[in-house]
Protein backbone atom coordinates (compact mmCIF):
# COMPACT_ATOMS: atom_id res chain seq x y z
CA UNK A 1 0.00 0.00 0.00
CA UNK A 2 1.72 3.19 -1.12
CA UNK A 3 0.18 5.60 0.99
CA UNK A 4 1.16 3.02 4.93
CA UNK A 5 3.87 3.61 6.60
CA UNK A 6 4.40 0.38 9.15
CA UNK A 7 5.30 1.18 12.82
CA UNK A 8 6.05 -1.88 14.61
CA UNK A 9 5.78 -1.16 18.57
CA UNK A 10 8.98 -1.52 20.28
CA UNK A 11 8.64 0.70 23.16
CA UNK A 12 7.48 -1.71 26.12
CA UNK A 13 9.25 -2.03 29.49
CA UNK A 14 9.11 -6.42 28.71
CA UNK A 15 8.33 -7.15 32.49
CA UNK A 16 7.48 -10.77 32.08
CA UNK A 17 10.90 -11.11 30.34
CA UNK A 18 12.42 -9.64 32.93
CA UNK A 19 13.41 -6.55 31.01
CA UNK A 20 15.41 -5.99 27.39
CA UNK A 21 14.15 -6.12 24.15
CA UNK A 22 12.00 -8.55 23.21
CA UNK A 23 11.93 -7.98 19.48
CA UNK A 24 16.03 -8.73 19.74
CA UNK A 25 15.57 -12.33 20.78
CA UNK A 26 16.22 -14.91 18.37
CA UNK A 27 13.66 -17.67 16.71
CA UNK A 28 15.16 -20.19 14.51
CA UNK A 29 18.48 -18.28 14.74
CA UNK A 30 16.79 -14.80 13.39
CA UNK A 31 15.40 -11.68 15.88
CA UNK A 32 11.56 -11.29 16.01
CA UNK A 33 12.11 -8.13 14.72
CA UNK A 34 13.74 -9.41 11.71
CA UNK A 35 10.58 -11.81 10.74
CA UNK A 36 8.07 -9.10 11.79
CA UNK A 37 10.03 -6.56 9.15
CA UNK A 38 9.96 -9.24 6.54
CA UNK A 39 6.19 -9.74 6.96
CA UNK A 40 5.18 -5.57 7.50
CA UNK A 41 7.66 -4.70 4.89
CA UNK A 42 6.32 -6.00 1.99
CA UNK A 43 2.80 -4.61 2.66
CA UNK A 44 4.11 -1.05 3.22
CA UNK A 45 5.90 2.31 1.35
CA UNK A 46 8.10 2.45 4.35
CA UNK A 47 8.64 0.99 7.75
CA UNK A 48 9.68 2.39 10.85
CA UNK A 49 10.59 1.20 14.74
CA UNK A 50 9.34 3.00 17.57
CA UNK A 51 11.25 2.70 20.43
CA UNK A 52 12.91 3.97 23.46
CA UNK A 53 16.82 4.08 24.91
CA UNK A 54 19.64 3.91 22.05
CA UNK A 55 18.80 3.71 19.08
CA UNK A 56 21.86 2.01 17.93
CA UNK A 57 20.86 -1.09 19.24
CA UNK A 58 18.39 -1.59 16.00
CA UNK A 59 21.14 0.00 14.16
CA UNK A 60 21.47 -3.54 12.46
CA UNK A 61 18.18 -3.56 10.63
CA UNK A 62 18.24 -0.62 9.19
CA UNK A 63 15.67 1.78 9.44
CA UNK A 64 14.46 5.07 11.21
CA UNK A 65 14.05 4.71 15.20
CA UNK A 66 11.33 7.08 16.56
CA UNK A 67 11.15 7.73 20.29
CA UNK A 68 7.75 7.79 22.15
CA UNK A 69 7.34 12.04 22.81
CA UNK A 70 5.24 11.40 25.56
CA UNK A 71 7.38 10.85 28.79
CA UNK A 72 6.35 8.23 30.99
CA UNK A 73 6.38 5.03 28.95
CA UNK A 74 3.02 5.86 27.85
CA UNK A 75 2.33 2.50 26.33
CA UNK A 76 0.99 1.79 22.50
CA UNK A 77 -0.58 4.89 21.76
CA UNK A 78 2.48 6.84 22.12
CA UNK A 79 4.07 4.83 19.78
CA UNK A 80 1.49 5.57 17.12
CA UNK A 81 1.70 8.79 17.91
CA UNK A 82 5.50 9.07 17.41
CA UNK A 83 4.83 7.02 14.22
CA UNK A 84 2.41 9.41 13.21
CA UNK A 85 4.80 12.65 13.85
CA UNK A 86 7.09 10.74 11.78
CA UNK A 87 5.33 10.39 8.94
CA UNK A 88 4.05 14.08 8.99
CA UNK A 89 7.57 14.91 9.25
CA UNK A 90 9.32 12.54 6.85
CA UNK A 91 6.52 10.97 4.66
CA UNK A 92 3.65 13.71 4.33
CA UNK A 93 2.27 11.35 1.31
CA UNK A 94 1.40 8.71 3.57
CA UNK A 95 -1.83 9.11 4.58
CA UNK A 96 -2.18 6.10 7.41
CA UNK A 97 0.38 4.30 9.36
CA UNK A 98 -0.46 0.57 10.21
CA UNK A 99 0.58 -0.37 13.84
CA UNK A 100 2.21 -3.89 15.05
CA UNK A 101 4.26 -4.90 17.97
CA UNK A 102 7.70 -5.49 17.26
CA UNK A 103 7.46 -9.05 19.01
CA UNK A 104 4.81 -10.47 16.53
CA UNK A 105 6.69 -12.68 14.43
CA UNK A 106 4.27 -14.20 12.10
CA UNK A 107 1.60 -11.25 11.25
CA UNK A 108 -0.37 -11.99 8.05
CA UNK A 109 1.00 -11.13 4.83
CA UNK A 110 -2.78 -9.92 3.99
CA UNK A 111 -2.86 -7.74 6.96
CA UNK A 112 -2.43 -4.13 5.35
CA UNK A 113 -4.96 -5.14 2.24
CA UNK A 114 -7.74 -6.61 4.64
CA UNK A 115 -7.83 -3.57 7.26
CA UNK A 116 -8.02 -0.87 4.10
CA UNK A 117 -10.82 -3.22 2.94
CA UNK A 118 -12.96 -3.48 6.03
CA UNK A 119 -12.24 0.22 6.89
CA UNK A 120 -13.74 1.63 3.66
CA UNK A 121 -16.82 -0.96 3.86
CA UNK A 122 -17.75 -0.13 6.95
CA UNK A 123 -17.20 4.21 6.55
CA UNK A 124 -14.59 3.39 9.75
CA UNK A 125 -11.82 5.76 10.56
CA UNK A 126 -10.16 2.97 12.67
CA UNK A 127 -9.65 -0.93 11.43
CA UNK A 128 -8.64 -3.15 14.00
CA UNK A 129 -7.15 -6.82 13.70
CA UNK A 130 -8.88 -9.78 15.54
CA UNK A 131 -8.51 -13.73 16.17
CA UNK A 132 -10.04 -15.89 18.03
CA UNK A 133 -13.21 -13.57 19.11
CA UNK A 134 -9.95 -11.42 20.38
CA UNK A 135 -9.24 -8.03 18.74
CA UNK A 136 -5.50 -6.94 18.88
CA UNK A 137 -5.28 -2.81 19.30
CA UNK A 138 -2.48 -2.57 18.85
CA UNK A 139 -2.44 -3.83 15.23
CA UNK A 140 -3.98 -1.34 13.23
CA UNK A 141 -4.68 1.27 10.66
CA UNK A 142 -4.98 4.75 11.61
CA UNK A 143 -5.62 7.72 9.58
CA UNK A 144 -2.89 10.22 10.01
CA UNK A 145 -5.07 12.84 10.52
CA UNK A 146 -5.67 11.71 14.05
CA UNK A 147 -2.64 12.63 15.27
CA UNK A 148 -3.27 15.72 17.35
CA UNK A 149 -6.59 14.59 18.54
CA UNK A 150 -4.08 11.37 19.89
CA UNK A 151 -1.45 14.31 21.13
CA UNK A 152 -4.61 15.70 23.15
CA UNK A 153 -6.01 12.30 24.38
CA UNK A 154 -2.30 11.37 25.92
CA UNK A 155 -1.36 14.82 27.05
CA UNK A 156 -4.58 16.29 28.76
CA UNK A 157 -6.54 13.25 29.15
CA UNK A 158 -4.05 11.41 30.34
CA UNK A 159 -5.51 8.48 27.55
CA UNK A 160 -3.09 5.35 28.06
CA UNK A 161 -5.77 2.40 26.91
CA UNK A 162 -5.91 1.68 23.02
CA UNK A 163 -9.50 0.34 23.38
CA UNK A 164 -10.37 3.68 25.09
CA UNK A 165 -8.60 6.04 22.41
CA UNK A 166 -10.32 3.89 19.19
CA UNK A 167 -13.84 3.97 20.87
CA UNK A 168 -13.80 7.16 20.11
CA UNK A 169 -13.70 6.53 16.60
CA UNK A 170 -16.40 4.76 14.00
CA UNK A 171 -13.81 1.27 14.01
CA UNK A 172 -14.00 -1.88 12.76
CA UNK A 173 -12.60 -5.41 13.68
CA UNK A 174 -11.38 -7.68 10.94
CA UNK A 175 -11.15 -11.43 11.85
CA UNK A 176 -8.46 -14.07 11.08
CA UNK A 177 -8.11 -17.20 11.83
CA UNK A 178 -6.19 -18.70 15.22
CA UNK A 179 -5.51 -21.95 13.31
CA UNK A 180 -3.36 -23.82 12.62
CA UNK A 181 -1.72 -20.37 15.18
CA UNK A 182 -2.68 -17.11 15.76
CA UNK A 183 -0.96 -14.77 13.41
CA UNK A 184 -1.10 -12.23 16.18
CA UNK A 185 0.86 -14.48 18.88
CA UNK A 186 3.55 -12.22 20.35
CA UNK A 187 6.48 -13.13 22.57
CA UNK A 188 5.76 -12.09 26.35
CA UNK A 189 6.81 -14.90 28.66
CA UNK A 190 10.39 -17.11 28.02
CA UNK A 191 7.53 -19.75 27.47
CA UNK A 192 6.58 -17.93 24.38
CA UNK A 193 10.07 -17.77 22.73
CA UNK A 194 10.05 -21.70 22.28
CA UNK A 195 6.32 -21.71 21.11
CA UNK A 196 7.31 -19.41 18.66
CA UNK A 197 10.46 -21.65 17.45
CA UNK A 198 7.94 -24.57 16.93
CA UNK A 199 5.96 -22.20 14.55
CA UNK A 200 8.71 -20.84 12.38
CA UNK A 201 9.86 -24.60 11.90
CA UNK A 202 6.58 -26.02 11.22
């Protein structure tokens, strides 16, 4: 899609993992990140990593590294919002950015086409991915021109839920299957890094 920018979500604290980057761990001898850039990539005009900390340490794969401009570790929505002051900044042709966390290593290669679909069927302003009666708020498209009503809802309102910010919104959910896995499966626990190995090799 010419006019999507991809930001893939790298800006979480990774608790359960006891802290670091969880988009740097390795599956089947690659990072998440890597396999997450290989499925966004293709389905975008231009990708981009939002996260926090040096930058350097993504230095490897290549592409811009936007920090969250809300302090606080604000959670998702300020990395859509940094995503989106990116593209105003650096890509002011794009007119939506899809969202994704960085630790989602097998997201659908029909994800980009599919939300743009269900988004103009249903007049939305806000398409949102689902699986398993589950949707995923983080993974989705967002019109650009949003971006300073988002500023508002993190700054004044003190907004930190995605659910809360997209409610606000006509939005639509777009269903995949969870079978044979869910394409939206992301790496939280140590448990989930040798799920995720069993996955890639199957």
């Amino acid at each position: 899609m010419r006019q999507c920018v991809g930001i893939l979500l790298a800006g979480g604290l990774a608790r359960r993992m006891g802290g670091g980057d969880k988009p740097l761990l390795e599956i089947g001898g690659r990072p998440i990140l890597a396999l997450a850039i290989e499925r966004l990539g293709a389905q975008c005009a231009a990708l981009v990593i939002n996260a926090n900390g040096d930058p350097a340490r993504f230095a490897a794969f290549g592409l811009p590294v936007v920090a969250d401009s809300v302090a606080g570790f604000a959670g998702p929505l300020a990395g859509v919002l940094a995503g989106m002051d990116y593209v105003c900044a650096r890509r002011p042709e794009a007119t939506d950015i899809v969202s994704a966390p960085a630790d989602t290593p097998f997201l659908p290669t029909d994800l980009v086409r599919r939300l743009y679909e269900a988004r103009q069927k249903a007049d939305a302003r806000i398409a949102v991915a689902e699986s398993g009666g589950r949707a995923h708020h983080a993974v989705a498209l967002w019109p650009v021109a949003l971006r300073e009503d988002l500023r508002r809802a993190l700054v004044k309102d003190d907004m930190r839920k995605v659910s809360a910010f997209i409610a606000r919104y006509a939005n639509v959910n777009v269903e995949w299957p969870a079978e044979p896995y869910d394409p939206f499966f992301n790496v939280n626990r140590p448990e989930d890094v040798e799920r995720a190995a069993v996955i890639a090799a199957g």
